[in-house]
Protein backbone atom coordinates (compact mmCIF):
# COMPACT_ATOMS: atom_id res chain seq x y z
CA UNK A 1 0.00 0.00 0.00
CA UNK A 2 1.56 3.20 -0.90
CA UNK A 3 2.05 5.49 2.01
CA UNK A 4 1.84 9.18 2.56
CA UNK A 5 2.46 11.02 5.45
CA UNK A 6 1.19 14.48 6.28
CA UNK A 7 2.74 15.56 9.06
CA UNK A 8 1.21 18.15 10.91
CA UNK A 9 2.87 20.44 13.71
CA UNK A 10 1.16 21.98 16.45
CA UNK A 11 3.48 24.92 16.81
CA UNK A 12 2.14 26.46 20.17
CA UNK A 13 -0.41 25.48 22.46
CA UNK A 14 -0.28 28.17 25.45
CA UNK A 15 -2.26 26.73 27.92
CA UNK A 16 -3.33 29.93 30.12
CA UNK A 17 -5.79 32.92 30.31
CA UNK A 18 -4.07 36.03 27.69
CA UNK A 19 -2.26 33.55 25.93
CA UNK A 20 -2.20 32.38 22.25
CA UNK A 21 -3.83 29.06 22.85
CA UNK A 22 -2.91 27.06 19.47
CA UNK A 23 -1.33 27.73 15.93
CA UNK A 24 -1.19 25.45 13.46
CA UNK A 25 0.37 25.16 10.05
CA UNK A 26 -0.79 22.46 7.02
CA UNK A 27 0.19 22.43 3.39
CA UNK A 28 -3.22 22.94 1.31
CA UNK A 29 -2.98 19.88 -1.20
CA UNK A 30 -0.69 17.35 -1.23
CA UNK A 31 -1.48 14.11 -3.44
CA UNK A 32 -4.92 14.83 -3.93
CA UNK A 33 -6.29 15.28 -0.48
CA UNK A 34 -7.25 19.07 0.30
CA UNK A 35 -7.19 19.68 3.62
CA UNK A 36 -9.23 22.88 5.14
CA UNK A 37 -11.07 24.69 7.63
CA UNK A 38 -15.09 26.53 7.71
CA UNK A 39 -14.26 27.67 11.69
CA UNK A 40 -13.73 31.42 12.27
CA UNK A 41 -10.68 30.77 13.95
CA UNK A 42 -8.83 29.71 10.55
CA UNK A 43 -6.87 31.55 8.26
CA UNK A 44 -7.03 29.57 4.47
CA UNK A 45 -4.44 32.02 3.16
CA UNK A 46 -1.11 30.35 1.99
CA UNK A 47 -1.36 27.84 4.98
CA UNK A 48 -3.91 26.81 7.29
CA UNK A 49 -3.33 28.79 10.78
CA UNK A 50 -5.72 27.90 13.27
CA UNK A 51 -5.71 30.57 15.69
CA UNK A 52 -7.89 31.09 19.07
CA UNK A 53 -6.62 34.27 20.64
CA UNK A 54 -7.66 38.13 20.23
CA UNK A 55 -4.65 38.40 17.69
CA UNK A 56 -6.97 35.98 15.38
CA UNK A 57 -8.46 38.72 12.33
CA UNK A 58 -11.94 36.76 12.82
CA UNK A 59 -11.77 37.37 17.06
CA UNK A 60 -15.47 37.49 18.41
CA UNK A 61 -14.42 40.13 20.81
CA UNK A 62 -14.39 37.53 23.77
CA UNK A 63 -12.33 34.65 25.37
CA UNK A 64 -8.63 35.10 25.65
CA UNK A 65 -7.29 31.90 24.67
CA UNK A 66 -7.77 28.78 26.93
CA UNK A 67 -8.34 28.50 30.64
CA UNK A 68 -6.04 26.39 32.27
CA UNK A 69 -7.85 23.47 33.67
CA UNK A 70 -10.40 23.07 30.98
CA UNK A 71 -11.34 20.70 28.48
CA UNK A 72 -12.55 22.43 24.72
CA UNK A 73 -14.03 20.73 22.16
CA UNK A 74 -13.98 22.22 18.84
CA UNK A 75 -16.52 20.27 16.14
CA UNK A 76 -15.57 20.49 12.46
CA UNK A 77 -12.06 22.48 12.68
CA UNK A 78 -10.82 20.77 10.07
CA UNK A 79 -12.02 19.07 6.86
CA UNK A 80 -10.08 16.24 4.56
CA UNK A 81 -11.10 15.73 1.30
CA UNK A 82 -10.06 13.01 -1.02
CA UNK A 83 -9.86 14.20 -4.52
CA UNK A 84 -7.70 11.16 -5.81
CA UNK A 85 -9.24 8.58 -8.14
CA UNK A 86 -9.40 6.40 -5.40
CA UNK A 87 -10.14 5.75 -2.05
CA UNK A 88 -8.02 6.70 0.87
CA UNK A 89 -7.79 5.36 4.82
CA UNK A 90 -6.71 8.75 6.87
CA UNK A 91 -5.26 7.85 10.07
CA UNK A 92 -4.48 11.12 12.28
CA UNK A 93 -2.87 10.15 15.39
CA UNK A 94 -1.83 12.57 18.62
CA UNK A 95 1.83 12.47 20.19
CA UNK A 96 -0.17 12.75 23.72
CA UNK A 97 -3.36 12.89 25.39
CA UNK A 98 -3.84 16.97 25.46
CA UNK A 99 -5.03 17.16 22.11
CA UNK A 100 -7.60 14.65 20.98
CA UNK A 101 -9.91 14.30 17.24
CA UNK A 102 -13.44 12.97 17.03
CA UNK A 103 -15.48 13.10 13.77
CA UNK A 104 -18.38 11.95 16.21
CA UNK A 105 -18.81 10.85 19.84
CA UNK A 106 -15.63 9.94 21.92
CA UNK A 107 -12.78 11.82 21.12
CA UNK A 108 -9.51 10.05 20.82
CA UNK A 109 -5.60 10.46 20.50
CA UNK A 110 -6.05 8.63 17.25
CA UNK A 111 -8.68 8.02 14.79
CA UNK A 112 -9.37 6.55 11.24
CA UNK A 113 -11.53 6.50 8.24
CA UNK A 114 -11.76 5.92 4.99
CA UNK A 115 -12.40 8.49 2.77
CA UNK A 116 -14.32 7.81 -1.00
CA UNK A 117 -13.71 9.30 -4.34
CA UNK A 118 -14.63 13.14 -3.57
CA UNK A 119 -15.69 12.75 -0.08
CA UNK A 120 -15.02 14.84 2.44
CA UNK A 121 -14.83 14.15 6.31
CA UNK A 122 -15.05 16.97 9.56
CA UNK A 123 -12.53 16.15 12.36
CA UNK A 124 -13.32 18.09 15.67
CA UNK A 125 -10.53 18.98 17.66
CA UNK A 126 -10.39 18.49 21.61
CA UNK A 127 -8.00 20.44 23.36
CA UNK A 128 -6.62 19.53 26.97
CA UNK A 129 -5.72 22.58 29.09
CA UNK A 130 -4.93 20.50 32.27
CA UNK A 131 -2.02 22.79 32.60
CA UNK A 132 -0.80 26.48 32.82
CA UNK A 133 1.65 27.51 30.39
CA UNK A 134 3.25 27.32 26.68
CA UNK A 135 3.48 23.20 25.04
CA UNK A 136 4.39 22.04 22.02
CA UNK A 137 2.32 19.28 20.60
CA UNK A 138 2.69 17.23 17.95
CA UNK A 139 0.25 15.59 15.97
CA UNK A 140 0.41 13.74 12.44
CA UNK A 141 -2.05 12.86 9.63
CA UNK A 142 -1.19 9.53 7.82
CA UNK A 143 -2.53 9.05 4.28
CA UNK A 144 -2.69 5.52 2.82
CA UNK A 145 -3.89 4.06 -0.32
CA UNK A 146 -7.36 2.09 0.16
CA UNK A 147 -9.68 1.88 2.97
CA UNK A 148 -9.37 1.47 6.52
CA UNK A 149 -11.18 0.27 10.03
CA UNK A 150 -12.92 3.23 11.73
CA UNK A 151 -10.46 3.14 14.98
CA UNK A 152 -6.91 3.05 15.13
């Protein structure tokens, strides 16, 4: 099965109140899966930034980042589409339990699912602010020819 990997960085989680609480970077395309975001707290241009803090352009006018402490659950803050000529399992997977994905239900440190001639899929995003302060996390998306089980 021919493998692609999409790795993903979570540049800066600041877990605290006045703090940025996450950036991320993705490429756009890459082998025929787009990869996006709908949620006011993204930035398409170039890259996708996701960005909850006041500095964000799109900034409701309240929150500061994330409170230490607290579990947030962001549904549909990011979408993968398969635009390939076949079908693809997509396997994102967490480097620790802080930062979770869920496309329904339980969220989890990994997930799966397979992904149909141009179909489209909405991960939610779960972040874990158990503590006060700047992390880096790290967090990967795994592209493979073919489907896949739902679960990791």
């Amino acid at each position: 099965m021919k493998k692609i990997i999409i790795a993903i960085i979570l540049l800066l989680i600041a877990l605290g109140l006045r703090a940025p609480a996450i950036s991320v970077m993705a490429a756009d395309t890459i082998s025929g899966i787009l990869l996006y975001s709908t949620s006011p707290y993204a930035n398409n241009e170039n890259n996708l930034t996701i960005d909850i803090t006041e500095n964000n352009p799109n900034y409701p006018g309240y929150g500061n980042g994330l409170s230490p402490g607290s579990v947030y659950r962001f549904d549909d803050l990011l979408t993968i589409e398969n635009s390939n000529s076949f079908p693809v399992c997509v396997e994102l997977e967490s480097q620790s339990d802080l930062v979770k994905f869920y496309t329904d239900g339980d969220s989890l440190p990994a997930i799966s699912f397979t992904l149909a001639v141009n179909e489209s899929m909405s991960v939610g995003v779960e972040f874990n602010a158990a503590e006060l302060g700047l992390m880096e996390e790290y967090y990967s998306i795994q592209i493979l020819e073919g489907g896949c089980n739902e679960t990791v």
